[in-house]
PDB file of N, CA and C in Angstrom:
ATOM      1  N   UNK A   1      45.770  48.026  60.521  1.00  0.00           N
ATOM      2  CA  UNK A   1      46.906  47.717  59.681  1.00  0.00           C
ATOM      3  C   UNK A   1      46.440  47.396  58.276  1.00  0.00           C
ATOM      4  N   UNK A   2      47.385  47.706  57.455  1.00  0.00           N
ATOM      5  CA  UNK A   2      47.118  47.208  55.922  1.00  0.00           C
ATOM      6  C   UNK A   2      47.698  45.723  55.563  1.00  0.00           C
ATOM      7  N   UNK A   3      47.026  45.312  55.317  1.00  0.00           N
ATOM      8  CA  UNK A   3      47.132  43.774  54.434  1.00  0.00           C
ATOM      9  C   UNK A   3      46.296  43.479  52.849  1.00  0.00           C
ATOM     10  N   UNK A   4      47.053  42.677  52.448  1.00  0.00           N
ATOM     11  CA  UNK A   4      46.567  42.669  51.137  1.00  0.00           C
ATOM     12  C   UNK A   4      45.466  41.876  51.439  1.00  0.00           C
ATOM     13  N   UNK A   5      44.272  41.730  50.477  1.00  0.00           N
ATOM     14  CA  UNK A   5      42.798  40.963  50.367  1.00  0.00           C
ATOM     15  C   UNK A   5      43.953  39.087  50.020  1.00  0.00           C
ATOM     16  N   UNK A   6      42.679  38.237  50.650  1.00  0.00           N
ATOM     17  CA  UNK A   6      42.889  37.251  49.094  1.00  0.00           C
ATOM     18  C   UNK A   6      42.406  37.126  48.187  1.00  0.00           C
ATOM     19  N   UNK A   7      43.475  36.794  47.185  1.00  0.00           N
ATOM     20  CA  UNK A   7      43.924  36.648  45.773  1.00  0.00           C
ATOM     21  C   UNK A   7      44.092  38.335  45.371  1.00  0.00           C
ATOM     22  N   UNK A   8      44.820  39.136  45.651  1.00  0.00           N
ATOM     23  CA  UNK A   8      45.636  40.211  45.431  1.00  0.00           C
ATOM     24  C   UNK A   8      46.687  40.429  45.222  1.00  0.00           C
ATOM     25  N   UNK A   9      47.162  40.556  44.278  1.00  0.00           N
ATOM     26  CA  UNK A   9      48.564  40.778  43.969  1.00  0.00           C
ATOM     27  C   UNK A   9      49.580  41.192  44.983  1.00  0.00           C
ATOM     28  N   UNK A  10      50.806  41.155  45.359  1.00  0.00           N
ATOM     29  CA  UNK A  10      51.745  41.413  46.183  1.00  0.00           C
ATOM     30  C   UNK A  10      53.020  41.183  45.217  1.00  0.00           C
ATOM     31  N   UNK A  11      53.501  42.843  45.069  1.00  0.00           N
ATOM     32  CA  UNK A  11      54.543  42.816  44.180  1.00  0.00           C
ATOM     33  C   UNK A  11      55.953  42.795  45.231  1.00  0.00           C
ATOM     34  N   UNK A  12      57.073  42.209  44.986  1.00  0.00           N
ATOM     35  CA  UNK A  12      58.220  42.796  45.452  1.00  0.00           C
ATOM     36  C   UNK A  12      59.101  43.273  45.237  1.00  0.00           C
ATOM     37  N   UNK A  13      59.466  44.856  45.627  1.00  0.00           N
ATOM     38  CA  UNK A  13      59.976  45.472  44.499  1.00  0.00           C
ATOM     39  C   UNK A  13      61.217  45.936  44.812  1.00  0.00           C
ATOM     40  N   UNK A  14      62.343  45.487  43.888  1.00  0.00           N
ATOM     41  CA  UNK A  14      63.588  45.167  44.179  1.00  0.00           C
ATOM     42  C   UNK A  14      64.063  46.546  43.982  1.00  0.00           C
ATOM     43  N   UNK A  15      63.910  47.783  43.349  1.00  0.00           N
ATOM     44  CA  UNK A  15      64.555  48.980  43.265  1.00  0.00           C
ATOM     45  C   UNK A  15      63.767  49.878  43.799  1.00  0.00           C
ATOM     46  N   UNK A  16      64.130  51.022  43.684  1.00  0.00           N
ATOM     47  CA  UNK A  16      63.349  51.947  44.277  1.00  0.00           C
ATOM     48  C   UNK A  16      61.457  52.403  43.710  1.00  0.00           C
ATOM     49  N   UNK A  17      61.370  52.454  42.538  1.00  0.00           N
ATOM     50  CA  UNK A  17      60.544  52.387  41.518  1.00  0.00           C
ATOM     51  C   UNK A  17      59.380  50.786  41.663  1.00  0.00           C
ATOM     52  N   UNK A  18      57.998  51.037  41.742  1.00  0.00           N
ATOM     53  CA  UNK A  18      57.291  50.161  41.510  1.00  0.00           C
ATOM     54  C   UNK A  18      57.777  49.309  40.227  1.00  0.00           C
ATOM     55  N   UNK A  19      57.860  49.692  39.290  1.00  0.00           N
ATOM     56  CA  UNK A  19      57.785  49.238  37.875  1.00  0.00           C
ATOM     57  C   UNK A  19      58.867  48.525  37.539  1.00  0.00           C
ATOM     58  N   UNK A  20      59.800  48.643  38.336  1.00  0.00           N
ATOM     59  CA  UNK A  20      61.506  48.534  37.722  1.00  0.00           C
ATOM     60  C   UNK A  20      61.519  46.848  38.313  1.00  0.00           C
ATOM     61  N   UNK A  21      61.782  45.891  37.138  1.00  0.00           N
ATOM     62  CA  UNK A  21      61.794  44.535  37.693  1.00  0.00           C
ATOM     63  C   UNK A  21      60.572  44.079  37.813  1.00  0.00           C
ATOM     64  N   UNK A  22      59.720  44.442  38.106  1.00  0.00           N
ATOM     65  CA  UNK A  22      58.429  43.840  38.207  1.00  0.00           C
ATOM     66  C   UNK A  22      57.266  43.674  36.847  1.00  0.00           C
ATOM     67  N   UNK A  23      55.992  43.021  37.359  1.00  0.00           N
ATOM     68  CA  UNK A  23      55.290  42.988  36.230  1.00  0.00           C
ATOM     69  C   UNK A  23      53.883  44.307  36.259  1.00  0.00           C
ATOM     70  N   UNK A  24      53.937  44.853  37.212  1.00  0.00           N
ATOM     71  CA  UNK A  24      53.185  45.921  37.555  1.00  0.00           C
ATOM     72  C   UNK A  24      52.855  46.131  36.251  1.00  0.00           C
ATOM     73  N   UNK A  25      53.500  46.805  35.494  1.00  0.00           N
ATOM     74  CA  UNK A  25      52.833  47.752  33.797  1.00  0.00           C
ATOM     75  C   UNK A  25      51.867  46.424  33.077  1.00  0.00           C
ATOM     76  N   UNK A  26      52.354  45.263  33.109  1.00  0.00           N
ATOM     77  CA  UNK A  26      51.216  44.432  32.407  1.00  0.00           C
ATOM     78  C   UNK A  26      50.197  44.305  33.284  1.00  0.00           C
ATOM     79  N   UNK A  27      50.492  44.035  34.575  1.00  0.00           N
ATOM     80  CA  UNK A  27      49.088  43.942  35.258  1.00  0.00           C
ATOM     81  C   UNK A  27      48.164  44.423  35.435  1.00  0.00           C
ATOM     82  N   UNK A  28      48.768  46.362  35.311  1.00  0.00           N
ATOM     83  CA  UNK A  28      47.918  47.617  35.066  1.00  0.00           C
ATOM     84  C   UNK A  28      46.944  47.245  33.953  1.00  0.00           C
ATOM     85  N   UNK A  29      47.935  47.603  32.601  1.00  0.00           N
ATOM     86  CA  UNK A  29      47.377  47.067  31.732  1.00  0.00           C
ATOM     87  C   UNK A  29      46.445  46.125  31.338  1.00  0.00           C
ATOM     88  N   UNK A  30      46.979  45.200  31.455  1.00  0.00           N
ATOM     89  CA  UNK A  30      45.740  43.759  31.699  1.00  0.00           C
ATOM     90  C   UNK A  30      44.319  43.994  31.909  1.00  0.00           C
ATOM     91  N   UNK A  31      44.221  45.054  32.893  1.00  0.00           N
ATOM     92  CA  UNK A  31      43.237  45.340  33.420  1.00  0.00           C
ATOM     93  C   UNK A  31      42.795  46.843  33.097  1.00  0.00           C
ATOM     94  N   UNK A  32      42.858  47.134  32.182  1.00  0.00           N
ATOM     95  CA  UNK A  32      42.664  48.602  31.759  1.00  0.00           C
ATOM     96  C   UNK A  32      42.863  49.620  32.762  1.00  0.00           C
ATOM     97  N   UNK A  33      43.976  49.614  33.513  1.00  0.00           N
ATOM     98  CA  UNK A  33      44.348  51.179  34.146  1.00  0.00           C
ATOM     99  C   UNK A  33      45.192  51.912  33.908  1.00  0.00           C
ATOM    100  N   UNK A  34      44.831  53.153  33.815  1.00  0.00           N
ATOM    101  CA  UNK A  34      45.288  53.899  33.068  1.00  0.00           C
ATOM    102  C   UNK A  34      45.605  55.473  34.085  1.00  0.00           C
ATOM    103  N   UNK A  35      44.653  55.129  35.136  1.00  0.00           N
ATOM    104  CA  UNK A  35      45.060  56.044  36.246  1.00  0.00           C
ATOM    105  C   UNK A  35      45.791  55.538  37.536  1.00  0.00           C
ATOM    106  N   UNK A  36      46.759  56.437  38.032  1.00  0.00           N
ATOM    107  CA  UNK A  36      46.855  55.402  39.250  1.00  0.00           C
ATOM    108  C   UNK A  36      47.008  57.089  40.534  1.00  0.00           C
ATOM    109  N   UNK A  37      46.438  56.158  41.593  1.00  0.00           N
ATOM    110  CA  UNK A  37      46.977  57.193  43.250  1.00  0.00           C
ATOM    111  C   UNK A  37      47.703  56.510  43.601  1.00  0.00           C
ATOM    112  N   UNK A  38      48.928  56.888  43.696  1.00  0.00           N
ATOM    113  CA  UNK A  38      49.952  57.138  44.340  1.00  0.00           C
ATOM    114  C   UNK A  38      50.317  57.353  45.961  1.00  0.00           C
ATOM    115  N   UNK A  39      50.689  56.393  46.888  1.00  0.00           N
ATOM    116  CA  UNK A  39      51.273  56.439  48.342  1.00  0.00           C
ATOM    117  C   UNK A  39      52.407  56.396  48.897  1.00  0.00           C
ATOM    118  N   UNK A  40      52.896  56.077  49.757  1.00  0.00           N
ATOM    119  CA  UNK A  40      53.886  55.235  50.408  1.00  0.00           C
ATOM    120  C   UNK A  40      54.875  55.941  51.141  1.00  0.00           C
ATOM    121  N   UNK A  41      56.287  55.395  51.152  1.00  0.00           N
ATOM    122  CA  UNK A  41      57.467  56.057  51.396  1.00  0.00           C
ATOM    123  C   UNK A  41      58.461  55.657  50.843  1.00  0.00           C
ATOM    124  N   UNK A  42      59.566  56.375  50.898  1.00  0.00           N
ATOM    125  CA  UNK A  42      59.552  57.860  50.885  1.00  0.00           C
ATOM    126  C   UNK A  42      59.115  58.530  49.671  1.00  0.00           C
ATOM    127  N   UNK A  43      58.389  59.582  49.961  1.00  0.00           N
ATOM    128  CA  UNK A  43      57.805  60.298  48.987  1.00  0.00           C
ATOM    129  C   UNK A  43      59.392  61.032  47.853  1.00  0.00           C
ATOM    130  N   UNK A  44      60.492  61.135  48.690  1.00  0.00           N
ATOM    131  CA  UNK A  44      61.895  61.423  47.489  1.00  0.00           C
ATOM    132  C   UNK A  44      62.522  60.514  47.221  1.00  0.00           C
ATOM    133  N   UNK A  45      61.850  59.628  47.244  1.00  0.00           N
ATOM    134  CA  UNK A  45      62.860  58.505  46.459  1.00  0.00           C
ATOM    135  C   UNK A  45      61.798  57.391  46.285  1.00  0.00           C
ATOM    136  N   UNK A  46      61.006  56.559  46.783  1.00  0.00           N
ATOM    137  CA  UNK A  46      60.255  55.719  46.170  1.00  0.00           C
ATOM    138  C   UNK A  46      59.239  55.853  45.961  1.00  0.00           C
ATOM    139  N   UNK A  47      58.179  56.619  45.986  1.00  0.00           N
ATOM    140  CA  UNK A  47      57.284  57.457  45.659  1.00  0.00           C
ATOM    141  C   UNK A  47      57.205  58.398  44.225  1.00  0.00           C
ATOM    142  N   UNK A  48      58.233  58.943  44.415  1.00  0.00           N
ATOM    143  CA  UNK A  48      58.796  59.861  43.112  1.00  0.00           C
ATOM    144  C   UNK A  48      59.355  58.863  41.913  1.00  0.00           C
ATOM    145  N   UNK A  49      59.957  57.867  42.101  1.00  0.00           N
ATOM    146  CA  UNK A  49      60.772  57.167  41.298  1.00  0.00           C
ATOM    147  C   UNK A  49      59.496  56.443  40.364  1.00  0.00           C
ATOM    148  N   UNK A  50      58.735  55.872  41.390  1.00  0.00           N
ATOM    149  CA  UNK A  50      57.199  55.129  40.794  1.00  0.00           C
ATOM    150  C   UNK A  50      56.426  55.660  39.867  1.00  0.00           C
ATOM    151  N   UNK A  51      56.126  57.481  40.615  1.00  0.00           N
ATOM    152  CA  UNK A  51      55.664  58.361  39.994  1.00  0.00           C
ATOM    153  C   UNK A  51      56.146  58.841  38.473  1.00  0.00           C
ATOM    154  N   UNK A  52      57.761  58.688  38.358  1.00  0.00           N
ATOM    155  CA  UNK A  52      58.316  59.097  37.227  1.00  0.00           C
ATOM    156  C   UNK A  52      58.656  57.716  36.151  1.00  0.00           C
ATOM    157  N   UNK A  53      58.509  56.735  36.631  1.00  0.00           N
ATOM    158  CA  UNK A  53      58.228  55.576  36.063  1.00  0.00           C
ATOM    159  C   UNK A  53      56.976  55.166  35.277  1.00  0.00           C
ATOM    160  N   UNK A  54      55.643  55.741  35.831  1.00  0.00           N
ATOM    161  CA  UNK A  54      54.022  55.661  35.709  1.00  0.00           C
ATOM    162  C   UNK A  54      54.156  56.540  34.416  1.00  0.00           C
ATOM    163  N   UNK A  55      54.792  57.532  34.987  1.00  0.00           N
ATOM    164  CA  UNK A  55      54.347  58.955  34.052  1.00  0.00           C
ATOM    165  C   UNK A  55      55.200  58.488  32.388  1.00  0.00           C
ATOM    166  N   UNK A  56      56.317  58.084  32.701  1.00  0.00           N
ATOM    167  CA  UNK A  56      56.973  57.470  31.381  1.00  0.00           C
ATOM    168  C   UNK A  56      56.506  56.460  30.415  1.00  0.00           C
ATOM    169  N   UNK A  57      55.438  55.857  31.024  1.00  0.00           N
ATOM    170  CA  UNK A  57      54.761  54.870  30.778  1.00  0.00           C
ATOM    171  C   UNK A  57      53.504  54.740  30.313  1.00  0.00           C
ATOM    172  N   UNK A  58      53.081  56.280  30.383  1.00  0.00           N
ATOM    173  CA  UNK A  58      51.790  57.151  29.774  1.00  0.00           C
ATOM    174  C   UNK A  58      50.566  57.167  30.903  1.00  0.00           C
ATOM    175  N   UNK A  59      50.838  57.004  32.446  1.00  0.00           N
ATOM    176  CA  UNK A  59      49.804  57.077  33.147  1.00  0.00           C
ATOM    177  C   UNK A  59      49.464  57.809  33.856  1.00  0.00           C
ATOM    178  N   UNK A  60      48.316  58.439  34.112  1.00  0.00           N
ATOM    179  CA  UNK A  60      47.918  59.640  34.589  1.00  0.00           C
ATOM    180  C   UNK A  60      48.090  59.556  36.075  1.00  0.00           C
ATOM    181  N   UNK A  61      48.652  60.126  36.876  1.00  0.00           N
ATOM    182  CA  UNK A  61      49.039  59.716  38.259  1.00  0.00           C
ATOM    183  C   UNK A  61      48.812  61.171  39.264  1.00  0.00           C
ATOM    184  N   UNK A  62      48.003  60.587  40.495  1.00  0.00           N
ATOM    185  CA  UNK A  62      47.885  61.529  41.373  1.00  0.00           C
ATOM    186  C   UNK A  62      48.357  61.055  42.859  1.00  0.00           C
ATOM    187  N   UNK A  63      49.810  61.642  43.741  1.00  0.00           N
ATOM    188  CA  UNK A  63      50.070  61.950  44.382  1.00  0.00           C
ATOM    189  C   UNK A  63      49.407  61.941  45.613  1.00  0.00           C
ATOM    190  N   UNK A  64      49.063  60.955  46.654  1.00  0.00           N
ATOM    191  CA  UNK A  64      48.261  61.693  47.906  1.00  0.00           C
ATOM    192  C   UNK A  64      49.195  61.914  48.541  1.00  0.00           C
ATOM    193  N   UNK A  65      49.335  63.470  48.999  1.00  0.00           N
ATOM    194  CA  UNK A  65      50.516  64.194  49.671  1.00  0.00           C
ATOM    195  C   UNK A  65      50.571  63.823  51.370  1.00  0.00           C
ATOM    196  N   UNK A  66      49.063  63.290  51.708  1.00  0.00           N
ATOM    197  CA  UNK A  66      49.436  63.123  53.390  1.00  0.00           C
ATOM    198  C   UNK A  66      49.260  61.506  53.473  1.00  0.00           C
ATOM    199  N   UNK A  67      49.172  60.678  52.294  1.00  0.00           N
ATOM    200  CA  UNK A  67      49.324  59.373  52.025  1.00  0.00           C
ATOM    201  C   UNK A  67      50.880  59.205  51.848  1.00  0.00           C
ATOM    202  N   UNK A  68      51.663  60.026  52.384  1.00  0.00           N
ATOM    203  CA  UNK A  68      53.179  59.513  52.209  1.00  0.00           C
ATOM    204  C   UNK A  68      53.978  60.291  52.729  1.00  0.00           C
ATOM    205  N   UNK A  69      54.776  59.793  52.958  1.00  0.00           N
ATOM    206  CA  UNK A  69      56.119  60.571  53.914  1.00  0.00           C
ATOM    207  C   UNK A  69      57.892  60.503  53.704  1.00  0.00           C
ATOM    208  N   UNK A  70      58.323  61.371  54.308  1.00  0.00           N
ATOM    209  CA  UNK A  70      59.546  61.003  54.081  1.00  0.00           C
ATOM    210  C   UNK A  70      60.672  61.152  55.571  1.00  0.00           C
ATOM    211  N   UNK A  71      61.848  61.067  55.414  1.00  0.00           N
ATOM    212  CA  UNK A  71      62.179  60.783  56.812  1.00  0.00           C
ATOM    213  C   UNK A  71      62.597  62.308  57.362  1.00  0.00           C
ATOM    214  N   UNK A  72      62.336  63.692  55.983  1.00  0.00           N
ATOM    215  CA  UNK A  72      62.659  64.695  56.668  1.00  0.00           C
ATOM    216  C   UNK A  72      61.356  65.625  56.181  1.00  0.00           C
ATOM    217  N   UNK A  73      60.832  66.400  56.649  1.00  0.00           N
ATOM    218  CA  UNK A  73      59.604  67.344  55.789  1.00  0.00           C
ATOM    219  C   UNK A  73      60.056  68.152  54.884  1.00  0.00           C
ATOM    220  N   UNK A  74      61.186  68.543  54.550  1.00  0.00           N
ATOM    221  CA  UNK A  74      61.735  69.611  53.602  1.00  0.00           C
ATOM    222  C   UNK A  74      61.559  68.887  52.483  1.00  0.00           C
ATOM    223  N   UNK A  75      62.044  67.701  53.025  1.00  0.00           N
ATOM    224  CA  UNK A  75      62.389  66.334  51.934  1.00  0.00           C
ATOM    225  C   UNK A  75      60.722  66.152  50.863  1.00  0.00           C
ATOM    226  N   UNK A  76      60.154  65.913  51.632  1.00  0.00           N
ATOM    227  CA  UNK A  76      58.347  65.252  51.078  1.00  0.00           C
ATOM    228  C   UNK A  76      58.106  66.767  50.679  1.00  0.00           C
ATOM    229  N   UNK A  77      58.100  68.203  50.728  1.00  0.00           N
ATOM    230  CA  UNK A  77      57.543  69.078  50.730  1.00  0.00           C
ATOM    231  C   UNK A  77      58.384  68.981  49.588  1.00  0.00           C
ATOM    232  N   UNK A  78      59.819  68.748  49.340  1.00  0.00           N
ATOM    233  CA  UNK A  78      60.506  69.740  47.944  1.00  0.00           C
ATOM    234  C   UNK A  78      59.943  68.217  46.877  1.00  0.00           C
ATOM    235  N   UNK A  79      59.779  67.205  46.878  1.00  0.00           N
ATOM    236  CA  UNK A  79      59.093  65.952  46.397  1.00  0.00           C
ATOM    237  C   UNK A  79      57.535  66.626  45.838  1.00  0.00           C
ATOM    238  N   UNK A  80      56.941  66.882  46.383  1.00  0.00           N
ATOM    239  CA  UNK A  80      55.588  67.637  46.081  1.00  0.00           C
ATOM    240  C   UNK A  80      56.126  68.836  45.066  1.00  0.00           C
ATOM    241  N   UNK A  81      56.525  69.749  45.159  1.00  0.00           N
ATOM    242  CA  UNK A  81      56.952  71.278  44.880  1.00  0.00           C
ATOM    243  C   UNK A  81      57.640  70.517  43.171  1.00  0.00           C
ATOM    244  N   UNK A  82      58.254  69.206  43.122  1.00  0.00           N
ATOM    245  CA  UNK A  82      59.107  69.306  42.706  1.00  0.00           C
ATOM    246  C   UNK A  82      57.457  68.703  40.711  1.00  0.00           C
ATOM    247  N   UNK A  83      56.671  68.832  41.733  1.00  0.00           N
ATOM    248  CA  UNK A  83      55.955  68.046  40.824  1.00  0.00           C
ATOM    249  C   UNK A  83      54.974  69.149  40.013  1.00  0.00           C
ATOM    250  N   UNK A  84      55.011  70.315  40.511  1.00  0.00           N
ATOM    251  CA  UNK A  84      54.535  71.397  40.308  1.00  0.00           C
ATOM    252  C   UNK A  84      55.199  72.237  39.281  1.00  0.00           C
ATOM    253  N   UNK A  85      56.278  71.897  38.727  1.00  0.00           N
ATOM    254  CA  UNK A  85      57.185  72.231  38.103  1.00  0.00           C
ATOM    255  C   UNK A  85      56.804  72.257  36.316  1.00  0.00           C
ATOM    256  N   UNK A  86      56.689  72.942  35.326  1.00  0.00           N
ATOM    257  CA  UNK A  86      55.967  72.956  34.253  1.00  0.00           C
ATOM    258  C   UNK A  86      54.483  72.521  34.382  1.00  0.00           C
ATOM    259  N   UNK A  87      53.835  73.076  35.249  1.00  0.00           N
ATOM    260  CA  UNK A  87      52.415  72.577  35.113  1.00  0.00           C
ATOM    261  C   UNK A  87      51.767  71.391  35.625  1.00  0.00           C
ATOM    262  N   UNK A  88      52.645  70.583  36.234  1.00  0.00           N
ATOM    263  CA  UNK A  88      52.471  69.081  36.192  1.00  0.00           C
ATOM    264  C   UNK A  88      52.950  68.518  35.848  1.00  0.00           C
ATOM    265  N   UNK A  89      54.296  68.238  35.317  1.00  0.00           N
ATOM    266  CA  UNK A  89      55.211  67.677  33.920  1.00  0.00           C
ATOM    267  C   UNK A  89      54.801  66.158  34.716  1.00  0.00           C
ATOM    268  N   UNK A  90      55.074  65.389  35.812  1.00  0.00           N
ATOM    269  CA  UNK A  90      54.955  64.653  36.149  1.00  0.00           C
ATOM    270  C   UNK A  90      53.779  63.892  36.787  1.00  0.00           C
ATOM    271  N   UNK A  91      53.072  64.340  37.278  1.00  0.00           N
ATOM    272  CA  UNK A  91      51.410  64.695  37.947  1.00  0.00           C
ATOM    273  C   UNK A  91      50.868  65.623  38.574  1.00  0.00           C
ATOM    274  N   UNK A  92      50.096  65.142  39.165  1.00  0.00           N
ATOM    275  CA  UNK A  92      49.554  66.303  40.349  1.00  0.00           C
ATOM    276  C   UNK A  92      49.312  65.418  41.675  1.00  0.00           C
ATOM    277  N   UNK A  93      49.442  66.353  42.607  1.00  0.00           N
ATOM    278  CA  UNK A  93      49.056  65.762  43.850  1.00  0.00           C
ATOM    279  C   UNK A  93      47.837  66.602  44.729  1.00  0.00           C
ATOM    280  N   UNK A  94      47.361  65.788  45.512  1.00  0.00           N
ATOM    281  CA  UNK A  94      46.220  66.131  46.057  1.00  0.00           C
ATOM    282  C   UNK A  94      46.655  65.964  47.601  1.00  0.00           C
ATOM    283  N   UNK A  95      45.323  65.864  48.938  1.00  0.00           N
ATOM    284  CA  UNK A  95      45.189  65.722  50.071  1.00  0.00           C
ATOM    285  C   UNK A  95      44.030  64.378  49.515  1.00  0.00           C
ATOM    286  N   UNK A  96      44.540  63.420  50.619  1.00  0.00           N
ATOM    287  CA  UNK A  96      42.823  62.564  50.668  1.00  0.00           C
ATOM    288  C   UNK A  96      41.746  63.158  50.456  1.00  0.00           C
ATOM    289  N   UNK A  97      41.616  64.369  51.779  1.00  0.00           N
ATOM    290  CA  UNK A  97      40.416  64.490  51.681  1.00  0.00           C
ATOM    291  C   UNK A  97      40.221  66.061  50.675  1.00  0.00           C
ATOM    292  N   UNK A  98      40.523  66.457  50.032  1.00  0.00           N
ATOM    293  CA  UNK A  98      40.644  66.609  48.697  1.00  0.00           C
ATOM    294  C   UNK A  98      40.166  65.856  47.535  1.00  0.00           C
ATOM    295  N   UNK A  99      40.658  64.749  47.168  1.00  0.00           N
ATOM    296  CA  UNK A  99      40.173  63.577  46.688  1.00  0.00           C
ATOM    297  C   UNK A  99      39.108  62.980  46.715  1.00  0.00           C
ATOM    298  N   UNK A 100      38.431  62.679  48.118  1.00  0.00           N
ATOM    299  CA  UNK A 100      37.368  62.250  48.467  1.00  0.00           C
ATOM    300  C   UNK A 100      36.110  63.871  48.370  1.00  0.00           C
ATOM    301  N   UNK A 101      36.865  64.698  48.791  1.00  0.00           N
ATOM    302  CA  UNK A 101      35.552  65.752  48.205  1.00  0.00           C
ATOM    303  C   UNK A 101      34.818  65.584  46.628  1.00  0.00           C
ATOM    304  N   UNK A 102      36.131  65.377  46.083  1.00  0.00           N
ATOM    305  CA  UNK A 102      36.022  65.668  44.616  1.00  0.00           C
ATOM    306  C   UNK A 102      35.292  64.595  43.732  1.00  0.00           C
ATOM    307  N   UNK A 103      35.199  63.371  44.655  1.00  0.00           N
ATOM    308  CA  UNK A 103      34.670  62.198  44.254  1.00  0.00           C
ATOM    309  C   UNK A 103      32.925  62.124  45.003  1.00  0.00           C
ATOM    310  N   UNK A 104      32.622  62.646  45.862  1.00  0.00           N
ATOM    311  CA  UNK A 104      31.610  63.185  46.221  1.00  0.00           C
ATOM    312  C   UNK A 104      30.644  63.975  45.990  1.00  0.00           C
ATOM    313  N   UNK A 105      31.134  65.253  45.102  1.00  0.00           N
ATOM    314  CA  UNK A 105      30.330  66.116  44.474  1.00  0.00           C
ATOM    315  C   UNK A 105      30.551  65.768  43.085  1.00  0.00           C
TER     316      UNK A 105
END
């Protein structure tokens, strides 16, 4: 199971969107990040919302596509597809182990 470390932040996030209500963007900040990976659920609606929140916010954001789900597959698949759209307008998404190759070599 996932649990947060101690002394780790634990945001609670009242809308769909990480960012919305919360202090997330200073805390990023605070701490010089400027990239973020991206999880959770649902990948069409709170996932995406985070994602388009990050991206408004000037941060480079990558998607782990089997790090998230949604309650239908058309759903998470047109969420992905939907990000592919001008090049990336919003990010890119990867596979973990995709990710972890790429951090390896």
């Amino acid at each position: 199971e996932l649990a947060p470390e101690p002394g780790e932040p634990v945001l609670d996030k009242p809308g769909n969107g990480a960012f919305h209500a919360t202090d997330l963007d200073q805390m990023l900040r605070a701490q010089g990040i400027k990239h973020l990976l991206i999880t959770g659920v649902t990948t069409d609606v709170c996932v995406h919302s985070t994602l388009r929140e990050a991206n408004d916010r000037g941060y480079d954001c990558l998607v782990l596509e089997d790090g998230c789900g949604a309650g239908d597959q058309a759903l998470h698949d047109a969420a992905l597809a939907m990000m592919d759209n001008e090049g990336g307008i919003f990010g890119a998404h990867a596979s973990v182990q995709a990710l972890t190759e790429s951090w390896s070599s």
